[in-house]
N, C-alpha and C. Protein backbone atom coordinates (compact mmCIF):
# COMPACT_ATOMS: atom_id res chain seq x y z
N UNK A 1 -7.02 11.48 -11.53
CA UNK A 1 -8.14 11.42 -10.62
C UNK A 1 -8.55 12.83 -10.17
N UNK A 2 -7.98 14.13 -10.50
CA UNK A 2 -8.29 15.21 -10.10
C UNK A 2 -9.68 15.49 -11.01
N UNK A 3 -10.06 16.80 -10.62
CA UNK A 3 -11.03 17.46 -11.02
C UNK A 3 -10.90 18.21 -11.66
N UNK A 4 -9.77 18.07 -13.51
CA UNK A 4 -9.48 19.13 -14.45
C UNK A 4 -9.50 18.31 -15.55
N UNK A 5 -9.77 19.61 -16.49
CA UNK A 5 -10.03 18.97 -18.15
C UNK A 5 -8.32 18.11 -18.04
N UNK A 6 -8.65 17.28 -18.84
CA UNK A 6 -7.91 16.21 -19.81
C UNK A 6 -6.52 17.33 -20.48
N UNK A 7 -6.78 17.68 -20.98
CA UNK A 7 -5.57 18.47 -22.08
C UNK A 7 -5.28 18.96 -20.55
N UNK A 8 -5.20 19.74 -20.09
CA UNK A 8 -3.99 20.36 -18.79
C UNK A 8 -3.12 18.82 -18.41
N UNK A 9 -4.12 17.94 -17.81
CA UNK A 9 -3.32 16.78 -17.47
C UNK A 9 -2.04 16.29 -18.65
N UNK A 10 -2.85 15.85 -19.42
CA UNK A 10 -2.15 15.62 -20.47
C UNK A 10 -0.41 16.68 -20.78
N UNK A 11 -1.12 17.93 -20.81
CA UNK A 11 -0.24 18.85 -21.21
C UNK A 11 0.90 18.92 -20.04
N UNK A 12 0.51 18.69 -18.46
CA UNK A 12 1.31 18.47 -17.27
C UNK A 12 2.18 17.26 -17.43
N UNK A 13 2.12 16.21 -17.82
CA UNK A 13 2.76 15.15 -18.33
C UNK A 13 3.46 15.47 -19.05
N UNK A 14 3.58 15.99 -20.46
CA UNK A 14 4.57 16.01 -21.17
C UNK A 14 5.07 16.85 -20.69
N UNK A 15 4.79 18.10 -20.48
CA UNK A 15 5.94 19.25 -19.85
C UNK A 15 7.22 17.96 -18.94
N UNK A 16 6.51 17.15 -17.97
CA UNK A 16 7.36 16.27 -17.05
C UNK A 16 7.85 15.27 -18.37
N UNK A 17 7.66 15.27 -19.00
CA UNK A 17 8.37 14.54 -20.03
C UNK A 17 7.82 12.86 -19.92
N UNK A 18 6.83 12.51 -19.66
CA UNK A 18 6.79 11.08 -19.64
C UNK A 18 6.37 10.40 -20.93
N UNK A 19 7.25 9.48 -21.18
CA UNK A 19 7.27 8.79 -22.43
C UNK A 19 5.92 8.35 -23.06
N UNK A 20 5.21 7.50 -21.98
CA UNK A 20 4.01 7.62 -22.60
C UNK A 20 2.99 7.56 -21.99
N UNK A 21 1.32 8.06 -22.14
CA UNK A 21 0.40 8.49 -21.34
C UNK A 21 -1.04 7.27 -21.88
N UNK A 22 -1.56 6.49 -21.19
CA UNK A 22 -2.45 6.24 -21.44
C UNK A 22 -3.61 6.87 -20.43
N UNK A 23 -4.62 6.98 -21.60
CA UNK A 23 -5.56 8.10 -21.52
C UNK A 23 -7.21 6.88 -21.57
N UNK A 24 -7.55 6.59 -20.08
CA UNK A 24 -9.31 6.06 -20.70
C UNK A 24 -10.20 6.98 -19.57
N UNK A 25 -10.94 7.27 -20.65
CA UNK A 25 -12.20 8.21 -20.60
C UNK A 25 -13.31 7.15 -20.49
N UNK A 26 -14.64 7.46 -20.66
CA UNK A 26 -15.62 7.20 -20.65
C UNK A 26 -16.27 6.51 -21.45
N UNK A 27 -16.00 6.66 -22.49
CA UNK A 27 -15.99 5.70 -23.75
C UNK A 27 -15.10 4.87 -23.92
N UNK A 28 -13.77 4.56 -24.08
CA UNK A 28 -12.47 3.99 -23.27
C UNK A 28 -12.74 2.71 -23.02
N UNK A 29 -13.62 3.18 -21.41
CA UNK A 29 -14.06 2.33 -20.53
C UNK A 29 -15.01 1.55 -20.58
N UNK A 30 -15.91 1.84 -21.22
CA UNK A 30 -17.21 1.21 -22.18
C UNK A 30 -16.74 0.20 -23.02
N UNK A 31 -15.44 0.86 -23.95
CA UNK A 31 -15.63 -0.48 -24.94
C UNK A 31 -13.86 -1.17 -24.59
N UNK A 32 -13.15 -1.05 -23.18
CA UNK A 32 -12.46 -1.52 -22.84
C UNK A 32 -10.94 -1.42 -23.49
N UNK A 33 -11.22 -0.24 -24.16
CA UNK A 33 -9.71 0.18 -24.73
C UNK A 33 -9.02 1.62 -24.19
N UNK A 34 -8.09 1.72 -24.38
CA UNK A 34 -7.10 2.75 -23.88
C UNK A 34 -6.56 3.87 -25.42
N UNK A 35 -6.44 4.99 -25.20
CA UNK A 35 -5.70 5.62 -26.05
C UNK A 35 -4.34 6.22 -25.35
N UNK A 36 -3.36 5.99 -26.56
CA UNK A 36 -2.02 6.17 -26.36
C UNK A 36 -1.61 7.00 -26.89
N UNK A 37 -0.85 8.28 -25.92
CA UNK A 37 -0.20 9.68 -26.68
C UNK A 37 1.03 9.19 -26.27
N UNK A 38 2.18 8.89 -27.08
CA UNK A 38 3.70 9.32 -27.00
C UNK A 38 4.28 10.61 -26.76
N UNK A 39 5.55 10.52 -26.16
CA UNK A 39 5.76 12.04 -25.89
C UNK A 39 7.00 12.79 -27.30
N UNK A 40 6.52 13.95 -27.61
CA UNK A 40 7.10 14.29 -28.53
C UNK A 40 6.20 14.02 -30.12
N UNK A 41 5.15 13.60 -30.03
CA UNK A 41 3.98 13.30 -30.98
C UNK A 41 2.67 13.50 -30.76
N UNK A 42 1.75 14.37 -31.42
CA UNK A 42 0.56 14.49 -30.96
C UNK A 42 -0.47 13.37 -31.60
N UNK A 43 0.23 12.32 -32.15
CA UNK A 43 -0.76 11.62 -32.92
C UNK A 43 -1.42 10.52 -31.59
N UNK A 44 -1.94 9.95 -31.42
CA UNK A 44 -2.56 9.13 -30.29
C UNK A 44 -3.40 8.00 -31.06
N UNK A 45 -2.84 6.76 -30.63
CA UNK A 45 -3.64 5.15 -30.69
C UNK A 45 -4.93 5.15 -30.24
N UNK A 46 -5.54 4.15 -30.43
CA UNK A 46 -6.40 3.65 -29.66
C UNK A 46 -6.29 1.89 -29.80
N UNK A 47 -6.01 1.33 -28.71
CA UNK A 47 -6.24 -0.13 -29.02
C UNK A 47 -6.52 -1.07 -28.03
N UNK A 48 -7.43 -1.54 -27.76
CA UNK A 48 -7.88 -2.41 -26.77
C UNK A 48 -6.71 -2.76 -25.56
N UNK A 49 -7.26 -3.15 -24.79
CA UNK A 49 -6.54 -3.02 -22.92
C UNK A 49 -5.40 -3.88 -23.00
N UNK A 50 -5.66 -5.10 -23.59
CA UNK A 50 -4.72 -6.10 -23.67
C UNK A 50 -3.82 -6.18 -24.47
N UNK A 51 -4.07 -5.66 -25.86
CA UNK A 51 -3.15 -5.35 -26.73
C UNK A 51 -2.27 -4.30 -26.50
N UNK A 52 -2.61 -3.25 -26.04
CA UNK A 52 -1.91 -2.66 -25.36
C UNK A 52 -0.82 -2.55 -24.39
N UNK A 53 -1.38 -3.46 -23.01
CA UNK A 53 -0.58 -3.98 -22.46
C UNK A 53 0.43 -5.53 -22.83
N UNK A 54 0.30 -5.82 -23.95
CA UNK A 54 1.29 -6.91 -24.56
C UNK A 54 2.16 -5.83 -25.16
N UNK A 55 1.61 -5.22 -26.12
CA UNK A 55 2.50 -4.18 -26.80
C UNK A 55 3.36 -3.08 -25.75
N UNK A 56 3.19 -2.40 -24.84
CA UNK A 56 4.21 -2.07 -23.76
C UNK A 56 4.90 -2.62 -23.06
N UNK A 57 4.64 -4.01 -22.82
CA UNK A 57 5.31 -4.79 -21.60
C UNK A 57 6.45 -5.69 -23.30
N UNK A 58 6.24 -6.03 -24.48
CA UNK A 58 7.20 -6.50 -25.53
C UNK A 58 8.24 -5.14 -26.10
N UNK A 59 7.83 -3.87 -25.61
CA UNK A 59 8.57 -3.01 -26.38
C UNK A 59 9.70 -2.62 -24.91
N UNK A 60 9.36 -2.58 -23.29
CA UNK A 60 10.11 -2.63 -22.56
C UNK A 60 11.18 -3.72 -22.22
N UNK A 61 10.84 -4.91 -22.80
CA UNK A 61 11.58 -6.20 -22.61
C UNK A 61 12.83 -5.59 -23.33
N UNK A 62 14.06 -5.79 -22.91
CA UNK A 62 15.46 -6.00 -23.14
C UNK A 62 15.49 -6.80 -24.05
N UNK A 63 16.37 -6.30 -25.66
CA UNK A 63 16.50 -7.65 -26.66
C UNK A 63 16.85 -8.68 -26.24
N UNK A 64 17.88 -8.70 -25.58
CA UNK A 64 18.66 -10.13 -24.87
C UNK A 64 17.84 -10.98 -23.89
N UNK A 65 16.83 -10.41 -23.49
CA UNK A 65 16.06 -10.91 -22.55
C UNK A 65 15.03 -11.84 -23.32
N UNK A 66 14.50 -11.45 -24.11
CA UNK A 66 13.02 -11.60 -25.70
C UNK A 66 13.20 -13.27 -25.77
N UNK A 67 12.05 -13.54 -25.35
CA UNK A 67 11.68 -15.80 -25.49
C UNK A 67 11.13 -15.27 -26.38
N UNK A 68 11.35 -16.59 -27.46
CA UNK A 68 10.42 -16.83 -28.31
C UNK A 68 9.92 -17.96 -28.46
N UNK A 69 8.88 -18.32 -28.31
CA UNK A 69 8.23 -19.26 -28.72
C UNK A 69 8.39 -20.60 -29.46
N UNK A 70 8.82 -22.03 -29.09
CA UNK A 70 8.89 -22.66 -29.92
C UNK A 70 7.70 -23.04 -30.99
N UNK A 71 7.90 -23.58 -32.48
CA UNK A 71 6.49 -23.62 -32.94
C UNK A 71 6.36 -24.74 -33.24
C-alpha cells in the first residue's frame, strides 16, 4: 500500500525471505487474477484468484491432514 515502485517491494520481501509474494496490479485486478513470485526463483505465475487460493491453501495442508473426496 505504500507509495514505491513494485520491484523495491518485491525486492524488500525476499531480502525478508518470504516464501511467497502475491503480486495484483492493475491489470491483475481487471481480469481478477494474481501473479505469483516464489522465493529463491525469479520465474512468476499468473493464475486466477481462486485457483490460486485452492492451490496455496492444498499445498499448506499437512499430508496427514489431506480429505479426499469420495467419488
Amino acid at each position: 500500500m505504500r507509495n514505491e515502485k513494485i520491484n523495491l517491494k518485491v525486492r524488500e520481501h525476499s531480502l525478508a525471505k518470504v516464501p511467497v509474494i502475491l503480486v495484483v496490479g492493475k491489470r491483475e485486478a481487471e481480469e481478477k487474477k494474481v501473479s505469483i513470485r516464489r522465493l529463491g526463483s525469479q520465474d512468476q505465475s499468473v493464475m486466477g484468484l481462486n485457483e490460486a487460493l485452492s492451490s496455496l491453501a492444498a499445498e499448506a495442508t499437512p499430508p496427514d491432514q489431506v480429505y479426499e473426496r469420495p467419488k
